[in-house]
Protein backbone atom coordinates (compact mmCIF):
# COMPACT_ATOMS: atom_id res chain seq x y z
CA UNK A 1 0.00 0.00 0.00
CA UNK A 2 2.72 2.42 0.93
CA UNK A 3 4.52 1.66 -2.24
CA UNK A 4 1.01 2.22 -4.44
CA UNK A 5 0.46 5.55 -2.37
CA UNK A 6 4.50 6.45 -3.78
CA UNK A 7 3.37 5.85 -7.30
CA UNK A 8 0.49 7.40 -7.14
CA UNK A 9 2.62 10.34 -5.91
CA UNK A 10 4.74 10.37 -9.11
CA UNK A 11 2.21 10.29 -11.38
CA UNK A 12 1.47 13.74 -13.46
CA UNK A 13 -1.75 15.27 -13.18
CA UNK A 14 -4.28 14.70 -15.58
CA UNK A 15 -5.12 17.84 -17.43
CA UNK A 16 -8.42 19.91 -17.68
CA UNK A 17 -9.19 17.96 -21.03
CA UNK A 18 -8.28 14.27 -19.42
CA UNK A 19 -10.60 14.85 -16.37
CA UNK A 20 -12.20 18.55 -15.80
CA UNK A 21 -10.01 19.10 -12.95
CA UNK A 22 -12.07 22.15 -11.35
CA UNK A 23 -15.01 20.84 -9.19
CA UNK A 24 -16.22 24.34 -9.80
CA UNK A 25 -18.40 24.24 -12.69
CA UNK A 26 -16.15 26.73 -14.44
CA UNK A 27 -13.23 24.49 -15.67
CA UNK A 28 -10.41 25.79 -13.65
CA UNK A 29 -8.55 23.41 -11.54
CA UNK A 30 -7.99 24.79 -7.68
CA UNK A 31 -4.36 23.55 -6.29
CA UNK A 32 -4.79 20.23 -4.53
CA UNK A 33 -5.63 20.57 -0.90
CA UNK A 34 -5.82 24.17 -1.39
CA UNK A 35 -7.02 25.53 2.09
CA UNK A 36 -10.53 26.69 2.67
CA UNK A 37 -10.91 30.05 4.05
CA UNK A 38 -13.76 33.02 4.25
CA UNK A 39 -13.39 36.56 3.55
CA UNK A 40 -13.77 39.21 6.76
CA UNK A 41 -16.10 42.40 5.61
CA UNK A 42 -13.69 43.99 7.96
CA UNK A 43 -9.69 44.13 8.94
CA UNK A 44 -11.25 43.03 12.66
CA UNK A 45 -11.96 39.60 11.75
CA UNK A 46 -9.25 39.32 9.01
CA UNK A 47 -8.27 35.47 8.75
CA UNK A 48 -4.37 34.89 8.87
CA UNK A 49 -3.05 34.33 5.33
CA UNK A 50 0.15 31.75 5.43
CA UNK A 51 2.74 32.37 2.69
CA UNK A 52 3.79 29.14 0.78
CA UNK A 53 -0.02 27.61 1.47
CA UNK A 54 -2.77 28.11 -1.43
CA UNK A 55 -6.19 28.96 -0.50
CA UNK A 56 -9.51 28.94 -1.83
CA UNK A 57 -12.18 31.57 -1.04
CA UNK A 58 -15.27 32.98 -2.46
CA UNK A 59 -15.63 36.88 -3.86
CA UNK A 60 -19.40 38.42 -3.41
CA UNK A 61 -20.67 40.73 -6.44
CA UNK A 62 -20.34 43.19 -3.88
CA UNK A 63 -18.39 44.61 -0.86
CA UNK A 64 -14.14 43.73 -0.41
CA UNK A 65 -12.66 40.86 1.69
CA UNK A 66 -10.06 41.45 3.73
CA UNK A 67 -7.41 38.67 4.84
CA UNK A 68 -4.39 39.72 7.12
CA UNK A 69 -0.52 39.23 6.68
CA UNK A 70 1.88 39.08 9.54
CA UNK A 71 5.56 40.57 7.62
CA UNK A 72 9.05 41.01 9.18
CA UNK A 73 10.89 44.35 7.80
CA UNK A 74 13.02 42.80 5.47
CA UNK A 75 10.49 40.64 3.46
CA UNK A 76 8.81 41.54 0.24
CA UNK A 77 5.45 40.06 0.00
CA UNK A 78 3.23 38.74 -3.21
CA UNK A 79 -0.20 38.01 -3.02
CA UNK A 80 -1.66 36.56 -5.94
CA UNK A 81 -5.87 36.10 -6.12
CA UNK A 82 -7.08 34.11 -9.25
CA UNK A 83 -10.69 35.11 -9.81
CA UNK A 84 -12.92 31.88 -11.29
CA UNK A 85 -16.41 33.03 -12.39
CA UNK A 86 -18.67 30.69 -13.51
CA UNK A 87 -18.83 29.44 -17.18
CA UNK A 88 -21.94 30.76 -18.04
CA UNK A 89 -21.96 34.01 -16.85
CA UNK A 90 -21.71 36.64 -18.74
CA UNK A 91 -19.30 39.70 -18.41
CA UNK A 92 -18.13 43.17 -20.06
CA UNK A 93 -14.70 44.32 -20.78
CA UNK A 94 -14.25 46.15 -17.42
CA UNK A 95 -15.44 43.71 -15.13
CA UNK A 96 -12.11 41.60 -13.24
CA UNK A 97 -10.90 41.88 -10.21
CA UNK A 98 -8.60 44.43 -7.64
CA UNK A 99 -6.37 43.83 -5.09
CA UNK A 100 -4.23 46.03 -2.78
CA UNK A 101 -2.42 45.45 0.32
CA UNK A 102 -2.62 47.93 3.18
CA UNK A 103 -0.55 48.54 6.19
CA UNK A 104 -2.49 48.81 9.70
CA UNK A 105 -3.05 52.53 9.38
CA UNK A 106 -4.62 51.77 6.41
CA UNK A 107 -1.90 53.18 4.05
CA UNK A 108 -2.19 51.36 0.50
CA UNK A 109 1.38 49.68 -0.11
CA UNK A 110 0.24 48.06 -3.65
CA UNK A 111 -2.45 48.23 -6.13
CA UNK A 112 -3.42 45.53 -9.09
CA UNK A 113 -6.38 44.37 -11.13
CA UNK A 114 -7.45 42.57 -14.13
CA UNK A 115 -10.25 42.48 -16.35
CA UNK A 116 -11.73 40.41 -19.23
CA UNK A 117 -11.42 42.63 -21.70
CA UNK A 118 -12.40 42.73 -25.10
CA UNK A 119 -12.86 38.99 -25.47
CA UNK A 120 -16.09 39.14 -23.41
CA UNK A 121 -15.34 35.80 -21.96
CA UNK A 122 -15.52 34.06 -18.44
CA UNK A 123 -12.20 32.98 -17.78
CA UNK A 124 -9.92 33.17 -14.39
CA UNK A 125 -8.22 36.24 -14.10
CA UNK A 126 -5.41 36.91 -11.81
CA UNK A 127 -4.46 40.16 -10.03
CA UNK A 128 -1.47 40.53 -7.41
CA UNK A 129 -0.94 42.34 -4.10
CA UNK A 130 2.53 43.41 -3.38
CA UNK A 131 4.49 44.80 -0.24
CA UNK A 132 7.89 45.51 -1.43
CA UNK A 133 10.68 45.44 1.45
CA UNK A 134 12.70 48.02 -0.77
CA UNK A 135 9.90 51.22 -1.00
CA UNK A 136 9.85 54.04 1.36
CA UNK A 137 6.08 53.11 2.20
CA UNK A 138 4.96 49.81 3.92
CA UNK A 139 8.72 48.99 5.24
CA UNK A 140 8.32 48.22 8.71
CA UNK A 141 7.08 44.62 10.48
CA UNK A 142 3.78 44.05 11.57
CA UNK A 143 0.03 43.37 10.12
CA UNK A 144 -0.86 44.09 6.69
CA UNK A 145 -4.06 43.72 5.01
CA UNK A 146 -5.51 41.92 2.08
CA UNK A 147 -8.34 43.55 0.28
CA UNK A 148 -9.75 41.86 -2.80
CA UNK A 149 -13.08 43.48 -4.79
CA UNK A 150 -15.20 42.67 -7.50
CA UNK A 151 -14.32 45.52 -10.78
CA UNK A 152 -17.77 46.28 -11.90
CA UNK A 153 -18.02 48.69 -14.69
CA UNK A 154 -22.05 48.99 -14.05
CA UNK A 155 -23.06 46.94 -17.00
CA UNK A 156 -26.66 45.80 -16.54
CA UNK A 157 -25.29 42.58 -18.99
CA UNK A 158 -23.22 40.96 -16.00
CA UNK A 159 -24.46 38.54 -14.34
CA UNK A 160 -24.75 38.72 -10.52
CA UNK A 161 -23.61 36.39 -8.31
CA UNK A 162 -20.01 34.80 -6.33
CA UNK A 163 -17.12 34.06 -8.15
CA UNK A 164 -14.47 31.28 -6.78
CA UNK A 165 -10.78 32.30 -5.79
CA UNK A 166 -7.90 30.60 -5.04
CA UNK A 167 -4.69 32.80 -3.05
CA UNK A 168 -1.36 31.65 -3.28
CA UNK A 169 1.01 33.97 -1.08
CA UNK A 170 4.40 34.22 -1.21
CA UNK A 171 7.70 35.59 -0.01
CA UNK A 172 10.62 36.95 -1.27
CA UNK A 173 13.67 37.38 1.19
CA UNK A 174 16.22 40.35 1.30
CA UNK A 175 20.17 40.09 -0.35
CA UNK A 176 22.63 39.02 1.41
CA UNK A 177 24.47 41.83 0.22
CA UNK A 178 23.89 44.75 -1.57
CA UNK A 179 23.05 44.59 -5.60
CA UNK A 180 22.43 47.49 -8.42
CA UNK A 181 19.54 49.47 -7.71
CA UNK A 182 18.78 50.41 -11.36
CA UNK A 183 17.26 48.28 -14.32
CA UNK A 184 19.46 47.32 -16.98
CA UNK A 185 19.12 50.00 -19.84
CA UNK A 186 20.73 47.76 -22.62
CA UNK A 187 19.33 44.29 -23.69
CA UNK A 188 18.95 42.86 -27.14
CA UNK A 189 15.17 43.58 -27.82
CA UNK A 190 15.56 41.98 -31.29
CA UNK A 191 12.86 39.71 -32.12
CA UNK A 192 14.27 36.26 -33.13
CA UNK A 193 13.52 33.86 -36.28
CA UNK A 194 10.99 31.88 -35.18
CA UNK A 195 11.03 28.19 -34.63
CA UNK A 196 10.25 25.94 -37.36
CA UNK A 197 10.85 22.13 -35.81
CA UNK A 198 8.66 19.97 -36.16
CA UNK A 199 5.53 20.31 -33.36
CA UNK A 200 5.00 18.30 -30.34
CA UNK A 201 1.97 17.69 -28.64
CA UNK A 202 0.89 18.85 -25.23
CA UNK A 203 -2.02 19.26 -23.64
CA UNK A 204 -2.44 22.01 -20.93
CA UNK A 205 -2.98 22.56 -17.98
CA UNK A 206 -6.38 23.77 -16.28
CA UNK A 207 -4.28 26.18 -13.45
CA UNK A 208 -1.67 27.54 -12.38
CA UNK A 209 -0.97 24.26 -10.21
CA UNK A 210 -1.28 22.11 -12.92
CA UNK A 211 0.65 24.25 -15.94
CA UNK A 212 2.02 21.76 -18.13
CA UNK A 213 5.76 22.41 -18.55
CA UNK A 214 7.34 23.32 -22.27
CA UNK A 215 10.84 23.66 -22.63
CA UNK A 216 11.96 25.33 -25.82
CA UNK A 217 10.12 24.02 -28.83
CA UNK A 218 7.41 23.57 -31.24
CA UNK A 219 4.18 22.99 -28.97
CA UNK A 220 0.80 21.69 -30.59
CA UNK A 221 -2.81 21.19 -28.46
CA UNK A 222 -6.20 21.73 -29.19
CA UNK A 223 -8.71 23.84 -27.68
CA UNK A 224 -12.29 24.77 -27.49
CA UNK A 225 -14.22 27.85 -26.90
CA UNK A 226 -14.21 29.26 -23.33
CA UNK A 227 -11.44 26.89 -22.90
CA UNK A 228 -8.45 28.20 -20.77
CA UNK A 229 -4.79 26.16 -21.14
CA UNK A 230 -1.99 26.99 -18.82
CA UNK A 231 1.78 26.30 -19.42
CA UNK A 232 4.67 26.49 -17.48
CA UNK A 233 8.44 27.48 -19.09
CA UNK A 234 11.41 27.11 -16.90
CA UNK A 235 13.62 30.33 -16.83
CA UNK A 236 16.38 30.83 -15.42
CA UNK A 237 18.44 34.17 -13.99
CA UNK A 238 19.88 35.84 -17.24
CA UNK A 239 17.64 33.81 -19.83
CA UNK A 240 14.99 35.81 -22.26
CA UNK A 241 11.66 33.69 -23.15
CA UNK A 242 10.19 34.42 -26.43
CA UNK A 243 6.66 33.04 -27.39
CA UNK A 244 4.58 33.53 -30.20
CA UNK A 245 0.87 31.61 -30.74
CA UNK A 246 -0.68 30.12 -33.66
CA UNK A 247 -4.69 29.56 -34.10
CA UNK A 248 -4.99 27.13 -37.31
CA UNK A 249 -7.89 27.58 -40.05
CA UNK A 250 -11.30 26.17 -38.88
CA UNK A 251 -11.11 23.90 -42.31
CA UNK A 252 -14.65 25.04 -43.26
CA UNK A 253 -16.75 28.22 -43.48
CA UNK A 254 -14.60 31.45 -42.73
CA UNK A 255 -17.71 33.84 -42.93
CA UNK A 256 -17.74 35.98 -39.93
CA UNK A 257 -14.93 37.63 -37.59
CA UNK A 258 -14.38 37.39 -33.77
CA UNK A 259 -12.34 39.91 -31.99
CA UNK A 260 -9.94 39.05 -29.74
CA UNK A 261 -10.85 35.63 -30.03
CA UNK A 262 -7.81 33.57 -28.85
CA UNK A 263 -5.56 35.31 -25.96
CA UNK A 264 -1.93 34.47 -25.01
CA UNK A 265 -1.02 35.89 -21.38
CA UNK A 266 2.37 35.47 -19.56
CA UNK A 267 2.73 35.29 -15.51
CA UNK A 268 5.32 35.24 -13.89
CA UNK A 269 6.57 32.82 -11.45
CA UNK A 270 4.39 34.65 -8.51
CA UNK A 271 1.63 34.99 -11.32
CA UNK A 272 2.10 38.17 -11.64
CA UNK A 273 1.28 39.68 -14.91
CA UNK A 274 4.04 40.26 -17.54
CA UNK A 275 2.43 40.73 -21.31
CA UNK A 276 -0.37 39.31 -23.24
CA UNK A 277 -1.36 39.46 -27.37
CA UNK A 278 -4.71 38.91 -28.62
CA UNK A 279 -5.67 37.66 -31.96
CA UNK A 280 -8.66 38.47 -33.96
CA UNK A 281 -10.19 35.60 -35.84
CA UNK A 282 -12.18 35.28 -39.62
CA UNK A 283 -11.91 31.19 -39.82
CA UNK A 284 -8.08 31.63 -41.14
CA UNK A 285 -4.50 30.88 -39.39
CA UNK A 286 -3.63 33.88 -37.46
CA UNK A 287 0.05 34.49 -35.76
CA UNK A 288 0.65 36.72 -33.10
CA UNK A 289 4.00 37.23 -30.78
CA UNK A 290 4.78 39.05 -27.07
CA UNK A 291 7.06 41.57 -27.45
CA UNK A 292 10.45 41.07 -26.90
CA UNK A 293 11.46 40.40 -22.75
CA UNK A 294 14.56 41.91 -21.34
CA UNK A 295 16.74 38.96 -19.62
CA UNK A 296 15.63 37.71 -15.96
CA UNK A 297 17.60 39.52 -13.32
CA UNK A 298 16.57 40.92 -9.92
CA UNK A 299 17.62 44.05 -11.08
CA UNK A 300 14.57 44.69 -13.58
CA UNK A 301 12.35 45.43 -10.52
CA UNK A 302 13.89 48.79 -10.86
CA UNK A 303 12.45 49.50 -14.52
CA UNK A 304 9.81 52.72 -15.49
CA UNK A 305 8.32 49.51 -17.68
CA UNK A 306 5.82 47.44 -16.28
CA UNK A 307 6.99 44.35 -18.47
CA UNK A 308 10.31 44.92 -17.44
CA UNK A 309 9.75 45.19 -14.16
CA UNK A 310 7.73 42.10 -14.13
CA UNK A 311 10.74 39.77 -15.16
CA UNK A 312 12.48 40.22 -11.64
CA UNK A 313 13.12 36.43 -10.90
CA UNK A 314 13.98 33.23 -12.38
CA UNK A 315 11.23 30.13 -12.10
CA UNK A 316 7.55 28.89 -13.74
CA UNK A 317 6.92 31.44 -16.38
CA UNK A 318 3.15 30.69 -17.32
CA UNK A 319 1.93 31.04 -20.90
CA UNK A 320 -1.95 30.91 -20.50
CA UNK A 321 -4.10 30.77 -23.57
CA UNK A 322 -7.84 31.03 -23.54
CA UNK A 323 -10.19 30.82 -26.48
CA UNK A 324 -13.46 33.32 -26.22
CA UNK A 325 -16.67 31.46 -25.99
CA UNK A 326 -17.63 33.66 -28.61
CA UNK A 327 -15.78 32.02 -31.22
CA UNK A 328 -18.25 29.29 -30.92
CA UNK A 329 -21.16 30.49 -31.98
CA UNK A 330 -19.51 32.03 -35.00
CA UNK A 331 -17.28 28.77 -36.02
CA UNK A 332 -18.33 25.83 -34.27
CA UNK A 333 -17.24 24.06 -31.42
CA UNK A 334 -13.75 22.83 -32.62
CA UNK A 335 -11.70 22.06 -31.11
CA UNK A 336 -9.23 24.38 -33.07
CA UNK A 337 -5.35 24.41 -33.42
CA UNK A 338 -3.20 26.29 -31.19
CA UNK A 339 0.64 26.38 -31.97
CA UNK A 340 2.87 27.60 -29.52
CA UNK A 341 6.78 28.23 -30.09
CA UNK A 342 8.16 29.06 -27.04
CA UNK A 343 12.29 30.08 -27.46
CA UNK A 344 14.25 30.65 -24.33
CA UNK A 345 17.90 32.39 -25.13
CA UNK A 346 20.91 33.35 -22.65
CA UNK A 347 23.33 31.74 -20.55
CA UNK A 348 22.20 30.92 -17.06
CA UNK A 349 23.65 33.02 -14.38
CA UNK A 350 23.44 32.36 -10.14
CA UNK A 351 21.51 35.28 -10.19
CA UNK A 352 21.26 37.04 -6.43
CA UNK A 353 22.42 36.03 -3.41
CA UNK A 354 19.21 36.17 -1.14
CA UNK A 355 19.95 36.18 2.38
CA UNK A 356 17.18 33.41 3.03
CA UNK A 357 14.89 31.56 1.72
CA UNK A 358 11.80 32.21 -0.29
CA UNK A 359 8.55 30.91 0.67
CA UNK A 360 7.46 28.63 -0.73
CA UNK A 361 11.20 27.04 -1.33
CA UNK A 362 12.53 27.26 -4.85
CA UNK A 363 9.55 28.96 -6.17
CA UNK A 364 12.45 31.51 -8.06
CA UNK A 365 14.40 28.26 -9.39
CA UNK A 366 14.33 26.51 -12.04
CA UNK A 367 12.99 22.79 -12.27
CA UNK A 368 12.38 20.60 -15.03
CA UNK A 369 9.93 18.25 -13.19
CA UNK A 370 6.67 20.59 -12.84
CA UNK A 371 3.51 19.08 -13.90
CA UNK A 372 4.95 17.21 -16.65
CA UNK A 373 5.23 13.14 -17.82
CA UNK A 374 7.94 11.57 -16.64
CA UNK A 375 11.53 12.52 -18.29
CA UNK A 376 14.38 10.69 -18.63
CA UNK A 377 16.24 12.86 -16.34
CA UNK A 378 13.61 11.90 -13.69
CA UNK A 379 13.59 8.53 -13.40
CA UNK A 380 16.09 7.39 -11.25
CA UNK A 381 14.58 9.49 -8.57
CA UNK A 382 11.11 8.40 -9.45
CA UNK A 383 12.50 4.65 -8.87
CA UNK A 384 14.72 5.63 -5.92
CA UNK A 385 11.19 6.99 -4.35
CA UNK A 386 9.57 3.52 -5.18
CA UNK A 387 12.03 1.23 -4.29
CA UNK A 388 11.81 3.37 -0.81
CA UNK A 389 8.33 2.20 -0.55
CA UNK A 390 9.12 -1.39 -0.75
CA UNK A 391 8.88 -2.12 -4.35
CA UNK A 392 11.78 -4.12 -5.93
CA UNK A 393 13.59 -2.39 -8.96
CA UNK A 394 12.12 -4.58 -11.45
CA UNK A 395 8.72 -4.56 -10.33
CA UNK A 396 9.08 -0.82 -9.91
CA UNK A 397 9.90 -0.61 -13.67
CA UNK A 398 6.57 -2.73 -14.64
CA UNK A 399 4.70 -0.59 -13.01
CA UNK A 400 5.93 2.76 -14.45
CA UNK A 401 6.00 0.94 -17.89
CA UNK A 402 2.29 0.00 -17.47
CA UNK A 403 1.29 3.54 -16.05
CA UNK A 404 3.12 4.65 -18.84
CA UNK A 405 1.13 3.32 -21.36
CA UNK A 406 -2.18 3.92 -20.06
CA UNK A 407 -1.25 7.28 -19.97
CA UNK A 408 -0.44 7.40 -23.52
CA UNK A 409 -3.77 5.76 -24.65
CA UNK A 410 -5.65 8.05 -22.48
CA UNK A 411 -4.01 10.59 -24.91
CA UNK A 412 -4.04 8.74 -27.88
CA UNK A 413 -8.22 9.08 -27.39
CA UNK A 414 -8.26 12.05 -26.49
CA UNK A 415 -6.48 13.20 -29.08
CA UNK A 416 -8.74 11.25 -31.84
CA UNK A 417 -11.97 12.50 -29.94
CA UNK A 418 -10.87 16.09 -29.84
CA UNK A 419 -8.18 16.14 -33.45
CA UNK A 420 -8.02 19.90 -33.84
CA UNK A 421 -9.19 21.68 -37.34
CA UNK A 422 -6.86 21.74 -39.46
């Protein structure tokens, strides 16, 4: 039994198009065991928010939540809220999310939202509070404050009612020794050729917890409208990611046009936002690519640019793509193509030298094992882990070999129920 539960461990997670994942009606899959916790109206009865543990919650169409913080001086603080509505609601351009943090006197330290924009569609939508050790406001230890709130723009077309969340706090340590206080003004900003190898197929993820990872490559998958993928690229200090997103031809009738039909976002590793391209859509391929990133380095937090700034640490990158329900009703259900080439230039560096560690641990590293099959490079520890359990080596390898392969039919349907238009 102990040896099964070790397996079962190992395993990958199935992704939103192998088993809906969400439990939420909406499609989105919440972080295993995320924790359970409930909103105050009020800083007095403010729950206690734990960096390094995720959380789910519930947002009213009205009124803020508040959750509480306990910081030391030195410790710069990021508070990422994914907003889930439900599938069928229906929602303008302005309508998202905001969330600040404030200090006990009520000070703001940080202010964020995000909004569905012109793609109409329910999807999640993530928005991140920040306390930032480094800024003349907000520096000094104690209690700070949460406060998350619907963005209504007054639309009479959006439809009332809760949305789900899920919080994922986390903390960033000071240097161990002083470092340049200014972003780099130089970087090469050149877009490069794009990547023509031949495309590999990889379903994605349905959250942040269960991003599929893509290293650098030709990425195929399909998806389906009101559909939301999420993909996670290792980078590391002194790398530059470039992506750029395909939507194929539907393969039939190309009357009729959707704006902003098929959106490409990029997170960073604390999901905060970096850049996102949208792509219109009139039934035939369409290309689009985010604009050029300056290299990782701690330094960028420095930069007037809000891109730039956001590229402050190595880790997950996430590439989220979501498909507007729209697109539907004007071209079918699909599933449709969606190409992704995802480059990722530079030389590593070792990047800072904090003077402890982040919370949770190695969330700004760099790991080839997140939320993917099995690699070669991982299977030695993957046996080491079973053979721990009380499995024999041999044994161990029948039962990868078999998990293996029901893994890969479980794809191999999927892929022939749901073979994207060309």
């Amino acid at each position: 039994m102990t040896a099964a539960l070790a397996l079962t461990a190992l395993l990958p997670p199935l992704s939103a198009e192998a088993d809906g994942g969400s439990g939420s009606g909406s499609g989105y899959a919440f972080a295993p065991g995320a924790r359970t916790v409930t909103g105050a109206a009020s800083t007095t009865d403010a729950v206690p928010l734990e960096p390094g543990t995720t959380y789910r919650s519930t947002l009213p169409d009205k009124g803020e939540l508040y959750f509480r913080l306990e910081l030391t001086a030195g410790t710069t603080a990021y508070v990422p809220v994914t907003a889930v509505p439900p599938s069928s609601a229906t929602v303008s351009a302005s309508d998202g999310i905001e969330v600040s943090i404030e200090d006990a006197n009520g000070s703001a330290c940080d202010y964020d939202s995000a909004r569905f924009g012109a793609g109409l569609s329910p999807r999640p939508v993530t928005a991140v509070g920040r306390r930032d050790a480094g800024k003349a406001l907000c520096r000094d230890a104690g209690t700070y404050y949460v406060v998350v709130e619907r963005a209504v723009s007054g639309s009479r077309t959006t439809t009332p009612g809760s949305w789900d969340l899920e919080i994922a706090p986390v903390t960033e340590p000071a240097l161990a020794r002083t470092a340049a206080t200014t972003a780099p003004e130089t970087w090469n900003s050149a877009s490069p050729e794009p990547l023509t190898s031949d495309p590999r197929r990889r379903t994605g993820g349905a959250g942040f917890s269960t991003a599929r990872t893509l290293d650098q490559g030709v990425w195929q998958t399909g998806i389906t409208p009101g559909q939301t993928l999420y993909y996670a690229v290792p980078v590391d200090w002194g790398q530059q990611l470039h992506a750029t997103v395909d939507l194929g031809s539907t393969g039939g009738d190309t009357h009729g046009y959707v704006s902003a039909a098929l959106n490409l976002s990029l997170y960073n590793p604390v999901r905060g936002y970096v850049d996102d391209v949208s792509l219109g859509y009139d039934g035939t391929q369409k290309s689009s690519s985010l604009d050029p990133l300056p290299p990782v380095a701690y330094a960028n937090r420095y930069a007037v640019s809000g891109t730039a700034n956001a590229v402050r640490f190595a880790g997950a990158y996430y590439l989220v793509v979501h498909l507007t329900g729209q697109t539907a009703g004007t071209f079918g259900k699909g599933p449709y193509g969606v190409t992704l080439r995802v480059r990722v230039d530079g030389t590593p560096n070792s990047g800072p030298g904090y003077a402890g560690s982040p919370v949770p641990k190695g969330v700004f590293g760099v790991s080839r094992d997140r939320g993917g099959l099995l690699t070669p490079a991982d299977d030695d520890t993957a046996l080491r882990a079973l053979a721990a359990g009380g499995i024999g080596t041999g044994t161990a390898l029948l039962l990868v070999l078999g998990l293996w392969t029901l893994i890969a039919r479980r794809a191999q349907s999927r892929t022939s129920a749901q073979k994207p238009t060309a």
